[in-house]
PDB file of N, CA and C in Angstrom:
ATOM      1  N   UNK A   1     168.106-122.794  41.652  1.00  0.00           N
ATOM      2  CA  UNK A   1     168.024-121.457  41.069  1.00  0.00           C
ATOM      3  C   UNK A   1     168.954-121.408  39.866  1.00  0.00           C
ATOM      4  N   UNK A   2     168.288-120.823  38.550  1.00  0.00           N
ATOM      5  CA  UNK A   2     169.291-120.479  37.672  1.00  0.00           C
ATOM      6  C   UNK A   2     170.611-119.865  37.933  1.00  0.00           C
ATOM      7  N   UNK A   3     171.668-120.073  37.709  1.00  0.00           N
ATOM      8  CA  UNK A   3     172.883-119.998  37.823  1.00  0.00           C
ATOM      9  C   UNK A   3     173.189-118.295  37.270  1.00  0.00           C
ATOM     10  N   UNK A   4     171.680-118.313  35.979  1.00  0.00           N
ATOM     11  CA  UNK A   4     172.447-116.452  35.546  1.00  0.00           C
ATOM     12  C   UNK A   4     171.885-115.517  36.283  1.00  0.00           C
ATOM     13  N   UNK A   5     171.065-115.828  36.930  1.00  0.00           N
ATOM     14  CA  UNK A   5     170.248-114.930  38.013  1.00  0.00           C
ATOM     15  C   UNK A   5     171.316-114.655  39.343  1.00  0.00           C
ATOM     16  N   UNK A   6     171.648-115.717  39.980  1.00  0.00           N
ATOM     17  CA  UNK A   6     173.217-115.580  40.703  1.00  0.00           C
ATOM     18  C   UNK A   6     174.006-114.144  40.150  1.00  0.00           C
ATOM     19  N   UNK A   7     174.885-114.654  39.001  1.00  0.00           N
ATOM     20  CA  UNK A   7     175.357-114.203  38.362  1.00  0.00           C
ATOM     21  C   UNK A   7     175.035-112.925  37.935  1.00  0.00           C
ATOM     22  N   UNK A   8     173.560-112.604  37.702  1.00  0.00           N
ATOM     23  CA  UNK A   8     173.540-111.096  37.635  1.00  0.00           C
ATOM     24  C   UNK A   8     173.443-110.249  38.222  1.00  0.00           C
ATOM     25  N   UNK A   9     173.099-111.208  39.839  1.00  0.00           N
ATOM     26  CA  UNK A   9     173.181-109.908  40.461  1.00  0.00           C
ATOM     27  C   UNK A   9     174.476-109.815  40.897  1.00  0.00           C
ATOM     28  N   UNK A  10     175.323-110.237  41.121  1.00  0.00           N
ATOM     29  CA  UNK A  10     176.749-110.054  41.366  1.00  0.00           C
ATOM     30  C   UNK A  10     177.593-108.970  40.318  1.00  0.00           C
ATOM     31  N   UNK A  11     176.935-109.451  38.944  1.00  0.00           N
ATOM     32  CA  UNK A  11     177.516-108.147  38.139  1.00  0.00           C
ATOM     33  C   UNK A  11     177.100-106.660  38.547  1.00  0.00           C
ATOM     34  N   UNK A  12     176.255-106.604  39.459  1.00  0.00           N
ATOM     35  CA  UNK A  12     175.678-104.873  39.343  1.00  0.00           C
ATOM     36  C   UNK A  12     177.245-104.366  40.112  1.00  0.00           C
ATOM     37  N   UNK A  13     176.979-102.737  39.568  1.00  0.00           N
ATOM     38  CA  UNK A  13     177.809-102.294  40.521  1.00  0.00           C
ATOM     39  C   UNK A  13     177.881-102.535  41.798  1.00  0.00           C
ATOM     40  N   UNK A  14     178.875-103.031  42.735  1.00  0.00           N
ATOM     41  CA  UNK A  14     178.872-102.603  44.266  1.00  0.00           C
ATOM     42  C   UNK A  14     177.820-103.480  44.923  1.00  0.00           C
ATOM     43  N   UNK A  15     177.542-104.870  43.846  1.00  0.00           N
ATOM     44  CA  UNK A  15     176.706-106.058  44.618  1.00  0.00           C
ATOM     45  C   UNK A  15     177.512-106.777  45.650  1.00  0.00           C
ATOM     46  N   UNK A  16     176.778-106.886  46.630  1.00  0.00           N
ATOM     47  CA  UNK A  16     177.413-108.179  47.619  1.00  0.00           C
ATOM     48  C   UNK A  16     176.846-109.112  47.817  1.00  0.00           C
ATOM     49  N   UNK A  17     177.164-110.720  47.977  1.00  0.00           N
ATOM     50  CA  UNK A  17     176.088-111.086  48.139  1.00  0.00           C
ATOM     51  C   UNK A  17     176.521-111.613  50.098  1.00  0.00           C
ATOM     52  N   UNK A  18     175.330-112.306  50.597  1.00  0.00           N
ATOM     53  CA  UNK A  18     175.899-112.202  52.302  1.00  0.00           C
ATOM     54  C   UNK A  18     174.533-113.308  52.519  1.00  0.00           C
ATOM     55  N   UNK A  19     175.063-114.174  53.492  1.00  0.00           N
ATOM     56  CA  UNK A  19     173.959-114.944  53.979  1.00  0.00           C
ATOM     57  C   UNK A  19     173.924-114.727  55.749  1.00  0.00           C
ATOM     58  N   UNK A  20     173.189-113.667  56.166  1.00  0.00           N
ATOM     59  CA  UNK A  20     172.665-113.146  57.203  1.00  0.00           C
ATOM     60  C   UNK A  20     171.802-114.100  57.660  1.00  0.00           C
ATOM     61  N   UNK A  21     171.056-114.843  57.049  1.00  0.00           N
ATOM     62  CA  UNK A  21     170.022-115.801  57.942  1.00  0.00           C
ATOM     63  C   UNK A  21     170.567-117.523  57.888  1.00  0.00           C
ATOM     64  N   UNK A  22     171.688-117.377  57.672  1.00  0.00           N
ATOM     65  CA  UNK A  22     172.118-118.804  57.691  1.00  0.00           C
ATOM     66  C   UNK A  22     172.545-119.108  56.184  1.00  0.00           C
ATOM     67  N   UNK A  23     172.265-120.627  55.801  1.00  0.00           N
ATOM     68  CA  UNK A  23     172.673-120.754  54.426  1.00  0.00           C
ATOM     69  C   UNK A  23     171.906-120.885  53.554  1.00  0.00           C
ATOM     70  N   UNK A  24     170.325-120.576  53.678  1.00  0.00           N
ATOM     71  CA  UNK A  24     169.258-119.812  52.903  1.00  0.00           C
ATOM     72  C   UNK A  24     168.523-119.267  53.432  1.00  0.00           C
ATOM     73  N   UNK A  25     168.452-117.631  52.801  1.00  0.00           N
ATOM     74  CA  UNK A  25     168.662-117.585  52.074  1.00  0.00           C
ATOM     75  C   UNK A  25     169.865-116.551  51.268  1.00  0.00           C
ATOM     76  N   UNK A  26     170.440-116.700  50.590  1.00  0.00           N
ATOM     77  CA  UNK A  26     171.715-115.907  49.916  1.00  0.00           C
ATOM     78  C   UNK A  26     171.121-114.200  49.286  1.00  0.00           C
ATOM     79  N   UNK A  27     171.779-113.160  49.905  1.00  0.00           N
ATOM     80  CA  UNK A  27     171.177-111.583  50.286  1.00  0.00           C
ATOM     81  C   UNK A  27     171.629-111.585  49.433  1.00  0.00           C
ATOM     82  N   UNK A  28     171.723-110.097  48.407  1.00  0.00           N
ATOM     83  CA  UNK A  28     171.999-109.370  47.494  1.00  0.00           C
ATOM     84  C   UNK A  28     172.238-107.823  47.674  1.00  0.00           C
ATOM     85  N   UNK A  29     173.090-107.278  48.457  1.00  0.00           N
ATOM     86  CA  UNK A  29     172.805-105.823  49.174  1.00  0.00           C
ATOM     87  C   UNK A  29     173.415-104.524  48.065  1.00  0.00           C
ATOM     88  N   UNK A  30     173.518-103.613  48.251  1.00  0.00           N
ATOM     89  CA  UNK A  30     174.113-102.776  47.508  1.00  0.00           C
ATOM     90  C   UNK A  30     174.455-101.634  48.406  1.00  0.00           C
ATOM     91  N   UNK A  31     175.376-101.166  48.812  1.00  0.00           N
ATOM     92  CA  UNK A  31     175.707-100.241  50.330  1.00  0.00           C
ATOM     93  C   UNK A  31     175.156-100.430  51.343  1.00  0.00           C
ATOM     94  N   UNK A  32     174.878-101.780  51.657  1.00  0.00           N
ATOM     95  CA  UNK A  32     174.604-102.470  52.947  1.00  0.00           C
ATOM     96  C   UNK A  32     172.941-102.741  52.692  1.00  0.00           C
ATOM     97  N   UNK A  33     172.269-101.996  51.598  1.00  0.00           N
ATOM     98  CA  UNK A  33     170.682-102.088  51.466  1.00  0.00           C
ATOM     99  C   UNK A  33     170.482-104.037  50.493  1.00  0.00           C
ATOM    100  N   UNK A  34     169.533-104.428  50.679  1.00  0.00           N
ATOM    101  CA  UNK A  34     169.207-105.485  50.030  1.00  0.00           C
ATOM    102  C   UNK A  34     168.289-104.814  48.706  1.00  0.00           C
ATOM    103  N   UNK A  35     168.683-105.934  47.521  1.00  0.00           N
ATOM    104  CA  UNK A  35     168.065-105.837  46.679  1.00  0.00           C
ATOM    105  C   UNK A  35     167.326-106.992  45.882  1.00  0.00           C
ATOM    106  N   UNK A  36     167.728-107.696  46.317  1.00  0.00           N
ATOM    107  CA  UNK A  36     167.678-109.417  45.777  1.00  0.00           C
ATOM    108  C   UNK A  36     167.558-110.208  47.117  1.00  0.00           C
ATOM    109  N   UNK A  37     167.074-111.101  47.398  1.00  0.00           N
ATOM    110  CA  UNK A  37     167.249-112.204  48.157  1.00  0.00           C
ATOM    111  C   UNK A  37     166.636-113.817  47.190  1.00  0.00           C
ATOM    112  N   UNK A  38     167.664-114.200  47.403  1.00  0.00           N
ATOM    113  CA  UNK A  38     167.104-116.418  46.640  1.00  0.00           C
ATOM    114  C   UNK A  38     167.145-116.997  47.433  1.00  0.00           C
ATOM    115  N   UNK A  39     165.858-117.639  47.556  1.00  0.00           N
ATOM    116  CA  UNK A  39     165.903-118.748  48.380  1.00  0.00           C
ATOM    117  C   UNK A  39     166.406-120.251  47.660  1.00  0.00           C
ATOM    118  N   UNK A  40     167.173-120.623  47.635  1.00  0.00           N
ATOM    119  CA  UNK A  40     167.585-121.760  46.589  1.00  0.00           C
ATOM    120  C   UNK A  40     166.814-122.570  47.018  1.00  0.00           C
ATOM    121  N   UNK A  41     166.586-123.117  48.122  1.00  0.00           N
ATOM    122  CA  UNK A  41     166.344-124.596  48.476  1.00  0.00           C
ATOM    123  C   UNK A  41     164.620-124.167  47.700  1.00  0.00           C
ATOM    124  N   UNK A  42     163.901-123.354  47.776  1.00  0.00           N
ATOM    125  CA  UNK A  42     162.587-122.882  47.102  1.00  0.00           C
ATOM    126  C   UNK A  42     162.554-122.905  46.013  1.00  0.00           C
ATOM    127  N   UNK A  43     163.871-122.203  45.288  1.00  0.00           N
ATOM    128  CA  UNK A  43     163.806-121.872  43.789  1.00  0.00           C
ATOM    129  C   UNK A  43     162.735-120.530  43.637  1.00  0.00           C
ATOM    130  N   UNK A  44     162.962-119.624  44.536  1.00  0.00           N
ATOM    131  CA  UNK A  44     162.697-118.156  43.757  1.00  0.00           C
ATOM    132  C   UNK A  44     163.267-116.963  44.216  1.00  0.00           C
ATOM    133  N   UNK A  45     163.073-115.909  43.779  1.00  0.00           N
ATOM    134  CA  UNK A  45     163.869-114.568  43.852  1.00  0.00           C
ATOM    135  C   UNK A  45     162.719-113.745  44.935  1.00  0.00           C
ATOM    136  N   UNK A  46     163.390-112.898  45.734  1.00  0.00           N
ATOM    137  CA  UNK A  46     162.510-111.745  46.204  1.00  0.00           C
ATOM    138  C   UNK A  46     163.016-110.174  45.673  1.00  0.00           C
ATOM    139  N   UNK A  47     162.006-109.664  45.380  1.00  0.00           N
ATOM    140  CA  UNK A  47     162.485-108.683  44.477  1.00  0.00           C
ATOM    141  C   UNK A  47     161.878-106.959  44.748  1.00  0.00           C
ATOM    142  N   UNK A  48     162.730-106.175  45.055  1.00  0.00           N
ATOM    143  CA  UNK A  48     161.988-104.819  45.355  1.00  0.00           C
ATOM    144  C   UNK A  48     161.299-104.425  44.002  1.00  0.00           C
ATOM    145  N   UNK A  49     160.345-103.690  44.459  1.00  0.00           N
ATOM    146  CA  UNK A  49     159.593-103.258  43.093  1.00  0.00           C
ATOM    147  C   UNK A  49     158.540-101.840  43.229  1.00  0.00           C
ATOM    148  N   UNK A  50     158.399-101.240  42.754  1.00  0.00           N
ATOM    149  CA  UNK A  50     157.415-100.102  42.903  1.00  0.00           C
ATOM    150  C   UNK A  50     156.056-100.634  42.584  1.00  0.00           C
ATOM    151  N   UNK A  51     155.730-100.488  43.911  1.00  0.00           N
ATOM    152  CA  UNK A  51     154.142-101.121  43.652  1.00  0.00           C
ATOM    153  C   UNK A  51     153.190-100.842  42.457  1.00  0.00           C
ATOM    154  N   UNK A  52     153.159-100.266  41.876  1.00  0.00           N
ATOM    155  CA  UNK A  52     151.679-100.197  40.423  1.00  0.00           C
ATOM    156  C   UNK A  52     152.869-101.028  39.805  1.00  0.00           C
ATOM    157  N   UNK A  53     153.942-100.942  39.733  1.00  0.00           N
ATOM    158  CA  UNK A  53     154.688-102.276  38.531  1.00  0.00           C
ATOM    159  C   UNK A  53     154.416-103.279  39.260  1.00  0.00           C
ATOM    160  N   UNK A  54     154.650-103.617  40.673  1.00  0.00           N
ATOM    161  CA  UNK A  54     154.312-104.997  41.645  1.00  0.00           C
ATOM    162  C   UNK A  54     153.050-105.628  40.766  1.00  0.00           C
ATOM    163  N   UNK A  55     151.909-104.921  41.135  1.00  0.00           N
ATOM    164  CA  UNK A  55     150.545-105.266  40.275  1.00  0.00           C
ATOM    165  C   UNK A  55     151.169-105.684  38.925  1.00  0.00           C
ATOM    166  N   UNK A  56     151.196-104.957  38.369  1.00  0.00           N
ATOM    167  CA  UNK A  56     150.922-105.356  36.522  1.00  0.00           C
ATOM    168  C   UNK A  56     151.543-106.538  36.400  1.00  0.00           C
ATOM    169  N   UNK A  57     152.732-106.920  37.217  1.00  0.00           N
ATOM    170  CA  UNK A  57     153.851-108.098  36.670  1.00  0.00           C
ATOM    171  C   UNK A  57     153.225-109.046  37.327  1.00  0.00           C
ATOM    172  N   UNK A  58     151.871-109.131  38.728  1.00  0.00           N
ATOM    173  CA  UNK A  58     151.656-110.011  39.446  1.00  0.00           C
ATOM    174  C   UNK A  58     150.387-110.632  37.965  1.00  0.00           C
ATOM    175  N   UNK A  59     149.672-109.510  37.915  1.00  0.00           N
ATOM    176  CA  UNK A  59     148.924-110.087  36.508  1.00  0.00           C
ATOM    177  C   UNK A  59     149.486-110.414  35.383  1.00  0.00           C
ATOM    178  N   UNK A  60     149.896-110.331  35.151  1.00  0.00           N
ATOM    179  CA  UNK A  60     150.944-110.648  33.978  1.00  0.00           C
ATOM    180  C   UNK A  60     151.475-111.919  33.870  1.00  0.00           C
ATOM    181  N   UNK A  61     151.944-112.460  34.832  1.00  0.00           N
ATOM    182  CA  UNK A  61     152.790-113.733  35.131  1.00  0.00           C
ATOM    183  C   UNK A  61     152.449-114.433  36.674  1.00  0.00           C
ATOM    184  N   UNK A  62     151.700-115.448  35.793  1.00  0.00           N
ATOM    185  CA  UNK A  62     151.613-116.424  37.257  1.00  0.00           C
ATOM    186  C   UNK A  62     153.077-116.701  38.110  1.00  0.00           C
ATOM    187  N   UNK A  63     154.190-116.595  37.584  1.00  0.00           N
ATOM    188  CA  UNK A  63     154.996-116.754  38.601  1.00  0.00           C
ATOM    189  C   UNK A  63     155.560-115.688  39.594  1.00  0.00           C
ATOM    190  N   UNK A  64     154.747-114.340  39.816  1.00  0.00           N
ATOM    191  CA  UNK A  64     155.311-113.603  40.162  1.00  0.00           C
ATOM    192  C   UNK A  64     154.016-113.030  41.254  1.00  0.00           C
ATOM    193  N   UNK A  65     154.561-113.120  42.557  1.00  0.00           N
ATOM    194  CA  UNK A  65     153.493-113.475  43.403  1.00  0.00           C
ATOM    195  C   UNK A  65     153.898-111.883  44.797  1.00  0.00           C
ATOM    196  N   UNK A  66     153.296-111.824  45.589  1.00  0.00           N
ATOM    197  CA  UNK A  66     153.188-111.220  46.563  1.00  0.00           C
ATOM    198  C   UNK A  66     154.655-111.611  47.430  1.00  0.00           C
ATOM    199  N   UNK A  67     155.469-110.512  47.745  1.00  0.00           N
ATOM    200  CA  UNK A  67     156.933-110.702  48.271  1.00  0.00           C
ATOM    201  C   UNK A  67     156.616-112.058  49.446  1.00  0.00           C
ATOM    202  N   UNK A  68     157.205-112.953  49.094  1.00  0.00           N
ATOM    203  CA  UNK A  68     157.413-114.071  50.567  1.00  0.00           C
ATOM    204  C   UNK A  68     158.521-113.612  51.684  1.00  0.00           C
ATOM    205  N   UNK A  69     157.359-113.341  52.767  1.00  0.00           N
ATOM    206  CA  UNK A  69     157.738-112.567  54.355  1.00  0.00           C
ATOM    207  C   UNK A  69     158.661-111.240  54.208  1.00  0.00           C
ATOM    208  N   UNK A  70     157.967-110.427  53.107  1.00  0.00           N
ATOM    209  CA  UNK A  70     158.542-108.932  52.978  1.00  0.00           C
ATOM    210  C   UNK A  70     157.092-108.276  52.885  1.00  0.00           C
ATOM    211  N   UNK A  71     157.649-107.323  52.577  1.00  0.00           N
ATOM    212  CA  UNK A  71     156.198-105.749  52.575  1.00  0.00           C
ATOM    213  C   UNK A  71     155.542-105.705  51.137  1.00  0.00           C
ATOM    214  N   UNK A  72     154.057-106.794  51.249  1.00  0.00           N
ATOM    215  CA  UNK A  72     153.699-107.150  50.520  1.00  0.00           C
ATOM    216  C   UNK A  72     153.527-106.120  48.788  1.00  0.00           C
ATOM    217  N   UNK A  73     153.308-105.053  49.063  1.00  0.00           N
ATOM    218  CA  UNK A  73     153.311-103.976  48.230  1.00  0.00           C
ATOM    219  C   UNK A  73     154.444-103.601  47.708  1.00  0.00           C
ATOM    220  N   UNK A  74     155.779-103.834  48.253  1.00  0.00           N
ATOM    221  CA  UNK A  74     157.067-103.087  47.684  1.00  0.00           C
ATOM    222  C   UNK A  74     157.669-104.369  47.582  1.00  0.00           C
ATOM    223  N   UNK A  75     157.313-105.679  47.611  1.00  0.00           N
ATOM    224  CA  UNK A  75     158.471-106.660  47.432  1.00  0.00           C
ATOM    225  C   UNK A  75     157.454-107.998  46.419  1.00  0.00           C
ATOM    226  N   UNK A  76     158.272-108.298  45.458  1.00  0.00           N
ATOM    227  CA  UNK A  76     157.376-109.643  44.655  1.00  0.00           C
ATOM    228  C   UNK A  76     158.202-110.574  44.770  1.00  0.00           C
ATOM    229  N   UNK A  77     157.643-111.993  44.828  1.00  0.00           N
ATOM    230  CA  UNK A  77     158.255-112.900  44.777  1.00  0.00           C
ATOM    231  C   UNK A  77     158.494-113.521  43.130  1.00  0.00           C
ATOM    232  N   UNK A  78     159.651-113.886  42.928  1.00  0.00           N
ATOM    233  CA  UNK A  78     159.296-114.431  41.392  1.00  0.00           C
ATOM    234  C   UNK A  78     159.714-115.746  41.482  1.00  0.00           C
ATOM    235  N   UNK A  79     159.328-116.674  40.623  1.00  0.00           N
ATOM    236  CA  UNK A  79     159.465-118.077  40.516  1.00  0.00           C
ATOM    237  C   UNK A  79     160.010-118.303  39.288  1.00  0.00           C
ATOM    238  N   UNK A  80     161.397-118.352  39.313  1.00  0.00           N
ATOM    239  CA  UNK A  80     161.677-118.439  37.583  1.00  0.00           C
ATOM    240  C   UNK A  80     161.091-119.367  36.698  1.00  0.00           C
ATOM    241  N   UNK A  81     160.480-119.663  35.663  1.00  0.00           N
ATOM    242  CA  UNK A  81     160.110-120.929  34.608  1.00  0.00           C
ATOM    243  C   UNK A  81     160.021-119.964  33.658  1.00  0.00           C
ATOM    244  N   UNK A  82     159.209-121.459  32.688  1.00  0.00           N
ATOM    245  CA  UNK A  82     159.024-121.405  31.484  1.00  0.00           C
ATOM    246  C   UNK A  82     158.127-119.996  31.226  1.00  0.00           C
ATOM    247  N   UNK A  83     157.268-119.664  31.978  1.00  0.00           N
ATOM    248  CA  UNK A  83     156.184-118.637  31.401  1.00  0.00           C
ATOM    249  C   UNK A  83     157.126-117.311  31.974  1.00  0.00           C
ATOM    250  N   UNK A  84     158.170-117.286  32.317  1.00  0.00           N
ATOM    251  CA  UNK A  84     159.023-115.868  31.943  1.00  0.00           C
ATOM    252  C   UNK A  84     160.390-116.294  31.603  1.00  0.00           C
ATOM    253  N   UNK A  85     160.032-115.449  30.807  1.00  0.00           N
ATOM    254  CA  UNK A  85     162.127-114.956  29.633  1.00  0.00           C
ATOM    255  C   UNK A  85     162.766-114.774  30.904  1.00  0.00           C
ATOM    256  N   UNK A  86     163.887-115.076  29.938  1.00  0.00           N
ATOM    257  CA  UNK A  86     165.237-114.571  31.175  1.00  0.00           C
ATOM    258  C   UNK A  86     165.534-112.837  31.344  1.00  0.00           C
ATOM    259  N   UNK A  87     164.997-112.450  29.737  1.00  0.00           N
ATOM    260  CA  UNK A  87     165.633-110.893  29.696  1.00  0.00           C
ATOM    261  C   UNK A  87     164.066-110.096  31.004  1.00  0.00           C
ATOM    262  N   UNK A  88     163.208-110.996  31.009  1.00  0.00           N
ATOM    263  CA  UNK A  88     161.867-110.028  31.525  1.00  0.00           C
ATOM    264  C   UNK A  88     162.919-110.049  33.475  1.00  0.00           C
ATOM    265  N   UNK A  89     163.161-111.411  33.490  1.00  0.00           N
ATOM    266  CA  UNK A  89     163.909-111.554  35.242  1.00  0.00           C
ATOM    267  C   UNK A  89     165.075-110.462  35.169  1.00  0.00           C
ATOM    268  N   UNK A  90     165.872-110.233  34.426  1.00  0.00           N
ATOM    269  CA  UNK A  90     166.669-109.568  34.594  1.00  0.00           C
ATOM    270  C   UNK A  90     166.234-107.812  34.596  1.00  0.00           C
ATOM    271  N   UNK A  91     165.492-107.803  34.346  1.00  0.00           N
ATOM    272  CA  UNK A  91     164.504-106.461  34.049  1.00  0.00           C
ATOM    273  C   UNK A  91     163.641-105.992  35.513  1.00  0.00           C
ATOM    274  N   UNK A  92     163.504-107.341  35.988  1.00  0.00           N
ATOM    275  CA  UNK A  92     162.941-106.885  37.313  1.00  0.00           C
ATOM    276  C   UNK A  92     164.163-106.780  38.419  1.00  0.00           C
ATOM    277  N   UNK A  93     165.608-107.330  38.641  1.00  0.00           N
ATOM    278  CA  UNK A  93     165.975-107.491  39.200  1.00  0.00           C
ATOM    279  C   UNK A  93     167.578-105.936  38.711  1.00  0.00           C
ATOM    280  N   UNK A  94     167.518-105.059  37.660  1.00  0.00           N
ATOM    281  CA  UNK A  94     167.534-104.034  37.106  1.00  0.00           C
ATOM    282  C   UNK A  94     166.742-103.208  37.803  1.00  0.00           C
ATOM    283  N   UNK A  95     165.100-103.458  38.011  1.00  0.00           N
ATOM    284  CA  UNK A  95     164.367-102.098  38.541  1.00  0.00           C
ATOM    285  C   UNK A  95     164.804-102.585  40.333  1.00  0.00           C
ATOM    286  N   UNK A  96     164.759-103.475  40.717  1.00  0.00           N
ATOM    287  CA  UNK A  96     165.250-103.506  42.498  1.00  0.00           C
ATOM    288  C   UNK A  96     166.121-102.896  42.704  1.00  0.00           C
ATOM    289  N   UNK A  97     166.961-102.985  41.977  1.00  0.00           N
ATOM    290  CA  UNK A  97     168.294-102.648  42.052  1.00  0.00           C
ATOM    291  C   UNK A  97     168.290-101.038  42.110  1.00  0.00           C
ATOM    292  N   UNK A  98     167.851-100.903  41.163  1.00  0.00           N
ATOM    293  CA  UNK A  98     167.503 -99.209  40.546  1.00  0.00           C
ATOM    294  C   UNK A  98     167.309 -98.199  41.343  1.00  0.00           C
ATOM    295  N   UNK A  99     165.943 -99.252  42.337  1.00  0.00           N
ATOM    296  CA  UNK A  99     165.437 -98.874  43.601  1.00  0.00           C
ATOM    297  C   UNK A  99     165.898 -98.649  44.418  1.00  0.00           C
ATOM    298  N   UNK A 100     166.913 -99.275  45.087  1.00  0.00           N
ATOM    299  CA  UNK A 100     167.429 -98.751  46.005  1.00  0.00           C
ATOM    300  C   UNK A 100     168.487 -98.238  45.892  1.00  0.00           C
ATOM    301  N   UNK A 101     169.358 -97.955  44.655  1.00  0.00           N
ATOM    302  CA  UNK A 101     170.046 -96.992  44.686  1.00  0.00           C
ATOM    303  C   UNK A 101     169.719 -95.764  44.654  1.00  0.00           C
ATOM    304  N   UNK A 102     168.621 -95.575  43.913  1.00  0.00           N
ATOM    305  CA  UNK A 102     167.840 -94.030  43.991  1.00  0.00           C
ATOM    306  C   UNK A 102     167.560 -93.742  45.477  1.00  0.00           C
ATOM    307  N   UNK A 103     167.789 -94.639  46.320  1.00  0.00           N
ATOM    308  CA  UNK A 103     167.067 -94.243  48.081  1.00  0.00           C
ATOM    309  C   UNK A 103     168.570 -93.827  48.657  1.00  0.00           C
ATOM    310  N   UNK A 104     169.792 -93.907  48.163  1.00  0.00           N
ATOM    311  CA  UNK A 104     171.096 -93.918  48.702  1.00  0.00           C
ATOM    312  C   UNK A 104     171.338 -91.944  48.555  1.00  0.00           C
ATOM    313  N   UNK A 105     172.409 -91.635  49.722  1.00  0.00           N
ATOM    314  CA  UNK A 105     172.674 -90.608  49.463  1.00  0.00           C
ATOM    315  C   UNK A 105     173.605 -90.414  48.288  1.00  0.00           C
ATOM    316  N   UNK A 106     173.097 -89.492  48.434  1.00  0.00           N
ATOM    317  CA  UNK A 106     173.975 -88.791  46.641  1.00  0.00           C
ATOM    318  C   UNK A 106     175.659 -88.883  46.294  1.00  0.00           C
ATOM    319  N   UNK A 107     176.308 -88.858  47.862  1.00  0.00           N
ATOM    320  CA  UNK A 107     177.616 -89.522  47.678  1.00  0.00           C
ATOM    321  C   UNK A 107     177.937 -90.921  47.672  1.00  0.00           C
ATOM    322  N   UNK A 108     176.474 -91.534  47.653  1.00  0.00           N
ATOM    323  CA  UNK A 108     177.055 -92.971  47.999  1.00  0.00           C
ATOM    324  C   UNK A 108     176.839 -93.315  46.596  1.00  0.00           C
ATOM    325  N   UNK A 109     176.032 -92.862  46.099  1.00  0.00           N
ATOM    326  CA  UNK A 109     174.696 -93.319  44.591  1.00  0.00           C
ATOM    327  C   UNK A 109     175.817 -92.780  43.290  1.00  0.00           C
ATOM    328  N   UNK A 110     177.007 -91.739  44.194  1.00  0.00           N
ATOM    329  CA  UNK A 110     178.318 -91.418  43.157  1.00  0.00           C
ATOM    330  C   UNK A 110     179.554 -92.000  42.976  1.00  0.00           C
ATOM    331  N   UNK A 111     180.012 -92.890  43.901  1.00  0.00           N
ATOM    332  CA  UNK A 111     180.869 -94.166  44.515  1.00  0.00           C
ATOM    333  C   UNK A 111     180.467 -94.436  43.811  1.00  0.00           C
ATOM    334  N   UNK A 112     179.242 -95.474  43.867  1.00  0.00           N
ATOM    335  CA  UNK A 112     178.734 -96.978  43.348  1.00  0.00           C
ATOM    336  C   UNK A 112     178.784 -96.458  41.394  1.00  0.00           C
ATOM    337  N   UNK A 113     178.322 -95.085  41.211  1.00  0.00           N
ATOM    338  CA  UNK A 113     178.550 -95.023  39.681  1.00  0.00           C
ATOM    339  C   UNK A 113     179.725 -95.642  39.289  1.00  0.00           C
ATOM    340  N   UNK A 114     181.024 -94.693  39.952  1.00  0.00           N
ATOM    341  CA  UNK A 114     182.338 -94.515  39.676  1.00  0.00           C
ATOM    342  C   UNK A 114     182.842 -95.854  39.519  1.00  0.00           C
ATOM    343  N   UNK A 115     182.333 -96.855  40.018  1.00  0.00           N
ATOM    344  CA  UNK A 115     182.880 -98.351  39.754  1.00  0.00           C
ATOM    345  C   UNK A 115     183.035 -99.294  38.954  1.00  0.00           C
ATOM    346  N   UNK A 116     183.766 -99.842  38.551  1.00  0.00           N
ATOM    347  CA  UNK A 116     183.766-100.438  37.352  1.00  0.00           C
ATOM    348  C   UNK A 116     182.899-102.015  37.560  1.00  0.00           C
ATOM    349  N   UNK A 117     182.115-102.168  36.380  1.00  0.00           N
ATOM    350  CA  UNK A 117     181.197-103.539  36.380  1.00  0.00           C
ATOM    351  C   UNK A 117     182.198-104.922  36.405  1.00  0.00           C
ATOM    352  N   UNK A 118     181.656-105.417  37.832  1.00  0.00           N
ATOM    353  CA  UNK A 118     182.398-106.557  37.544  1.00  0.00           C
ATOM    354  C   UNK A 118     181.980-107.298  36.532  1.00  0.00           C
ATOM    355  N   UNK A 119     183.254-108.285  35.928  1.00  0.00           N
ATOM    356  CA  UNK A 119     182.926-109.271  35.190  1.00  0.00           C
ATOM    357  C   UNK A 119     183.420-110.532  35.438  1.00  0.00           C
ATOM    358  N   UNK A 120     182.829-111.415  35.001  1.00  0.00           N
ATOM    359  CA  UNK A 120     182.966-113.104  35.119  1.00  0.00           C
ATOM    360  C   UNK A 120     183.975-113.451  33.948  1.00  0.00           C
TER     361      UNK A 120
END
């Protein structure tokens, strides 16, 4: 797995990352919710997504497929390469993120503002 994909999701506010199923694959949570999961030993991302965007990005890009063993409609799998930019991955892994902070209560979704972005 690309190393900046790691890396970005760790920059969001109030990212953790946690390996709950052993040592792949490596979680991505945000107030205990997941937003990211990599499977390294695979080489791809699982990614929350609002389904009519799920569609368009599944047409759009052969590497971006039906969530692997999530809820096929709210989760895509992406396969990083050549036929997607780095800024388009980071864009999807921005709207997961997005996602489930908008599902957080309103004091939690005001914490996680208040925090300062980690940096590397």
């Amino acid at each position: 797995m690309d190393r900046y994909i790691i890396e970005y999701c760790l920059k969001k506010k109030g990212a953790a990352k946690e390996y709950p199923f052993g040592p792949d694959p490596m979680v991505f949570k945000v107030a205990g919710k997941i937003f990211a999961i990599i499977f390294e030993e695979k080489d791809f991302i699982n990614l929350k997504c609002d389904p009519v965007i799920a569609e368009n990005l599944r047409e759009q890009y052969e590497g971006v497929t039906p969530g692997y063993h999530m809820n096929k409609q709210h989760w895509n799998t992406v396969k990083p390469d050549a036929s997607l930019p780095e800024d388009d991955i980071k864009a999807m892994i921005d709207h997961s993120y997005d996602l489930i902070v908008s599902k957080l209560p309103k004091s939690v979704r005001e914490s996680i503002a208040e925090m300062k972005t980690k940096r590397k």
